[in-house]
Protein backbone atom coordinates (compact mmCIF):
# COMPACT_ATOMS: atom_id res chain seq x y z
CA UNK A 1 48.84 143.23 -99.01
CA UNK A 2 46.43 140.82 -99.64
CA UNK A 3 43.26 140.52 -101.54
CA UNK A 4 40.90 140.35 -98.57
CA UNK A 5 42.69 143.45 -96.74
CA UNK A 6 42.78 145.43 -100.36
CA UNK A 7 38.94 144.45 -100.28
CA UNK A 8 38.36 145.50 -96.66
CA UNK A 9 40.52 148.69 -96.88
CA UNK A 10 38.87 149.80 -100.42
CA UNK A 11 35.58 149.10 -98.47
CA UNK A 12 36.17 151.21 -95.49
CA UNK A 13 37.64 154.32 -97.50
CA UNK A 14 34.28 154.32 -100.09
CA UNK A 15 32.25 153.84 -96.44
CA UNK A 16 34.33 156.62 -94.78
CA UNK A 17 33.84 158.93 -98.18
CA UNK A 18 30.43 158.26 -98.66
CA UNK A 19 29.62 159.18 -94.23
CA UNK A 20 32.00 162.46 -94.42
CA UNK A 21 29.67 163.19 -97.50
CA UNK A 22 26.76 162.45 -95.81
CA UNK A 23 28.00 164.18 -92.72
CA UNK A 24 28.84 167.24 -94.76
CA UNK A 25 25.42 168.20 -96.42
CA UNK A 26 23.74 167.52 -92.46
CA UNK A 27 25.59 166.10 -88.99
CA UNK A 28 24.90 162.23 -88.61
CA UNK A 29 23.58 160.77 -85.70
CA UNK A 30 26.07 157.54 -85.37
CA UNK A 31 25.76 155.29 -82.06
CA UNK A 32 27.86 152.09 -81.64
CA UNK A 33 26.68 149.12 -79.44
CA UNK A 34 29.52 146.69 -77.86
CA UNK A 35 26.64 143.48 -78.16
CA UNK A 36 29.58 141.56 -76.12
CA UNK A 37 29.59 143.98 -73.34
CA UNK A 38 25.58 143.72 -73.53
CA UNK A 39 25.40 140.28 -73.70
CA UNK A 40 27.78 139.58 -70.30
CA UNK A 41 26.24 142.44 -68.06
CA UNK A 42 22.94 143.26 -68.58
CA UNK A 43 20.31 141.62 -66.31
CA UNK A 44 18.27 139.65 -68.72
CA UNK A 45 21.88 138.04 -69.70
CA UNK A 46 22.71 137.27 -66.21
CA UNK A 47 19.09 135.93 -65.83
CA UNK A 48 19.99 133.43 -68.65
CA UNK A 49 23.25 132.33 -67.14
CA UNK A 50 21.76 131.65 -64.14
CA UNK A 51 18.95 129.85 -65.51
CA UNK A 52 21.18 127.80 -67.56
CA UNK A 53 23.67 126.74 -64.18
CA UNK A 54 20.28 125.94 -62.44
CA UNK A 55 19.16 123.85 -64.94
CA UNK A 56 22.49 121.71 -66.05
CA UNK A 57 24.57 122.50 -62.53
CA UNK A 58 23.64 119.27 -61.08
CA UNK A 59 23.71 117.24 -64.57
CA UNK A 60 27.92 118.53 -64.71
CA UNK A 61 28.00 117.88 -61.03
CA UNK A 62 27.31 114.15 -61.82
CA UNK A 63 29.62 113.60 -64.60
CA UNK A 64 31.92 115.28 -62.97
CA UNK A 65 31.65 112.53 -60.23
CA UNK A 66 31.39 109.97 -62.89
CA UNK A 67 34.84 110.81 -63.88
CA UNK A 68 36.35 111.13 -60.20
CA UNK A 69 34.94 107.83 -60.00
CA UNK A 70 35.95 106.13 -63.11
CA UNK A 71 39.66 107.68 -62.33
CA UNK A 72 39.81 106.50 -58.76
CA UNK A 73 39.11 102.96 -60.05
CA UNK A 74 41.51 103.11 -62.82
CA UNK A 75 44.10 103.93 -59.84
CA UNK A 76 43.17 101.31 -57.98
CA UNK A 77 43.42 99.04 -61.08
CA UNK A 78 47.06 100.06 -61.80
CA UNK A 79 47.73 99.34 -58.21
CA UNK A 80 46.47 95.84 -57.86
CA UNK A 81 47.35 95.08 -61.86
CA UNK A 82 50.64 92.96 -60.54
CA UNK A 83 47.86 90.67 -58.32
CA UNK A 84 45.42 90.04 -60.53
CA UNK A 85 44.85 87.27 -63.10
CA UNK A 86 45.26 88.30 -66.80
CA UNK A 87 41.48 87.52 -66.89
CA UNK A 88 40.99 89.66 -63.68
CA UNK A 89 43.05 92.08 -65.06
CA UNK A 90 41.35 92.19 -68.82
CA UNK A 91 37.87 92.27 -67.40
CA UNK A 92 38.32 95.27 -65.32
CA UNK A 93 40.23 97.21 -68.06
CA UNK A 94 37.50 96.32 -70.71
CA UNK A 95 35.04 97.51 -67.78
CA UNK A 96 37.12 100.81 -67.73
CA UNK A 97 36.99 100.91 -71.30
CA UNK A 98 32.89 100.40 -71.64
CA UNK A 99 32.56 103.03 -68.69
CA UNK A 100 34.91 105.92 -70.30
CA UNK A 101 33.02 105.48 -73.27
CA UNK A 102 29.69 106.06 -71.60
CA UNK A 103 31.15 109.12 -69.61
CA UNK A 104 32.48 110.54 -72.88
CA UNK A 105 28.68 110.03 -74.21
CA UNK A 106 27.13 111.49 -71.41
CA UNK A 107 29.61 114.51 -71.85
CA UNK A 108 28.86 115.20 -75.47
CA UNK A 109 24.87 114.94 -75.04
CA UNK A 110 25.46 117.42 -72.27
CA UNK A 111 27.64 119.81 -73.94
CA UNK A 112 25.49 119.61 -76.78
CA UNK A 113 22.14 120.09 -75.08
CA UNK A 114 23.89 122.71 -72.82
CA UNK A 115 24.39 124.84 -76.18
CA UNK A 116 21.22 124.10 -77.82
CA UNK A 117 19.97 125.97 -74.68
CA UNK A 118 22.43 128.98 -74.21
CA UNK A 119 21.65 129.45 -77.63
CA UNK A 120 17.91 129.80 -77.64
CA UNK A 121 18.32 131.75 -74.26
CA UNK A 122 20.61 134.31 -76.12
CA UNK A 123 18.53 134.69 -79.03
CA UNK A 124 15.92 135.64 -76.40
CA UNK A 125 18.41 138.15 -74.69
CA UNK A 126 19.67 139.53 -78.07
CA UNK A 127 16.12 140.00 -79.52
CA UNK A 128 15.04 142.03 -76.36
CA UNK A 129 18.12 144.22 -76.64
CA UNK A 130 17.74 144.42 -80.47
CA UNK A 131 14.08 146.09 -79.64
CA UNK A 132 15.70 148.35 -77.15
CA UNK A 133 18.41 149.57 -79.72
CA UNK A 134 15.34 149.88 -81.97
CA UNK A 135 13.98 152.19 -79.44
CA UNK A 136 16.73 154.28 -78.40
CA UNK A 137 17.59 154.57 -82.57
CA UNK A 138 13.65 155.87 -82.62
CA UNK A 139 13.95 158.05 -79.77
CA UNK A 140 17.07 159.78 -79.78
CA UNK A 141 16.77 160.34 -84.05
CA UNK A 142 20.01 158.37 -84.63
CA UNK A 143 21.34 157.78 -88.03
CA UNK A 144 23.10 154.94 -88.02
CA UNK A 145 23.69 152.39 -85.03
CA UNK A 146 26.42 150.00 -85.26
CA UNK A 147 27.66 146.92 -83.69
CA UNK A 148 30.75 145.62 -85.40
CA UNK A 149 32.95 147.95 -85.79
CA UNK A 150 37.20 147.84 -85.85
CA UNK A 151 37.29 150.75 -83.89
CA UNK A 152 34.49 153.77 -81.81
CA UNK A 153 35.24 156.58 -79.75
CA UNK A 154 33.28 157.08 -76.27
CA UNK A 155 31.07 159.66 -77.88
CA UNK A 156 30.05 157.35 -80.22
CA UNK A 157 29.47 154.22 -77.73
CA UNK A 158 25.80 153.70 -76.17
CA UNK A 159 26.45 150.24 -75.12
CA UNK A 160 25.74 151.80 -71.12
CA UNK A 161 22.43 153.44 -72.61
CA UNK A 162 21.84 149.87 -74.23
CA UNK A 163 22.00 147.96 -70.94
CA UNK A 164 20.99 150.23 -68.90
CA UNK A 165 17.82 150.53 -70.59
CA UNK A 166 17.47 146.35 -70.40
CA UNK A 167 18.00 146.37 -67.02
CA UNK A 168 15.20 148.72 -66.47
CA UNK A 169 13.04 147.00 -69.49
CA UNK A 170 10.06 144.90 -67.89
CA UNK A 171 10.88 140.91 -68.76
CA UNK A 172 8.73 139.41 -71.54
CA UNK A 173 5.60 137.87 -70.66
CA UNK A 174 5.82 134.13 -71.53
């Protein structure tokens, strides 16, 4: 066994000890969130997605064009390579060339502006369902409320609560 599992395992048992304590001088209230689960189906999540494929959909439909472009004329080129003159031939291919290397450009400012913006549109969704786990931890007098975890039983799990409760939340004004 390795360090980093002796580590984690000596961790969990000292957690595990310290809760059954805990739990045996007065019953904890534990809840357990699946933030995946929360972050694919609730509303305000969906919201995002959809605002994201409105805003780059027709940016990704043009590259993707670019490049059904730029591959139908490097077919061509193969095709009519045995007609051409080696200067022919050489000026098309370093045309090729100039216009992958713009396509690849365009493609990495894309892919990194697309996830500068999923990013501050989760951190949006995440910090509304953060104050709704806030809530529901207020509310229902929980304990403890989780989100990683290796393992949590149904009884345990209020990731339907979670969403359920976003879905019903009024969006932020802005």
């Amino acid at each position: 066994m390795n360090h980093l599992m002796r580590t984690g395992l000596a961790t969990a048992v000292v957690a595990a000890g310290l809760l059954s304590g805990l739990a045996s001088a007065q019953e904890l209230k534990i809840g357990y969130v699946n933030s995946e689960r929360v972050l694919r189906e609730a509303n305000p999540a969906k919201a995002a997605q959809a605002k994201l494929e409105g805003e780059f959909g027709k940016r990704e439909k043009d590259l993707n064009e670019q490049g059904q472009r730029l591959k139908a004329a490097a077919d061509r080129l193969e095709k009519e390579a045995p007609t051409l003159s080696e200067s022919e031939r050489t000026r098309r291919q370093r045309e090729l060339v100039e216009q992958d290397r713009d396509l690849q450009r365009r493609r990495r400012e894309f892919q990194e502006d697309l996830n500068q913006r999923k990013n501050e549109e989760l951190a949006a969704v995440v910090e509304r369902a953060n104050r709704v786990i806030k809530q529901i931890f207020d509310s229902d007098k929980y304990d403890l409320i989780l989100q990683e975890v290796v393992f949590a039983g149904p009884r345990v799990d209020i990731t339907d609560k979670v969403i359920k409760a976003l879905n019903n939340a009024a969006p932020p004004a802005r």
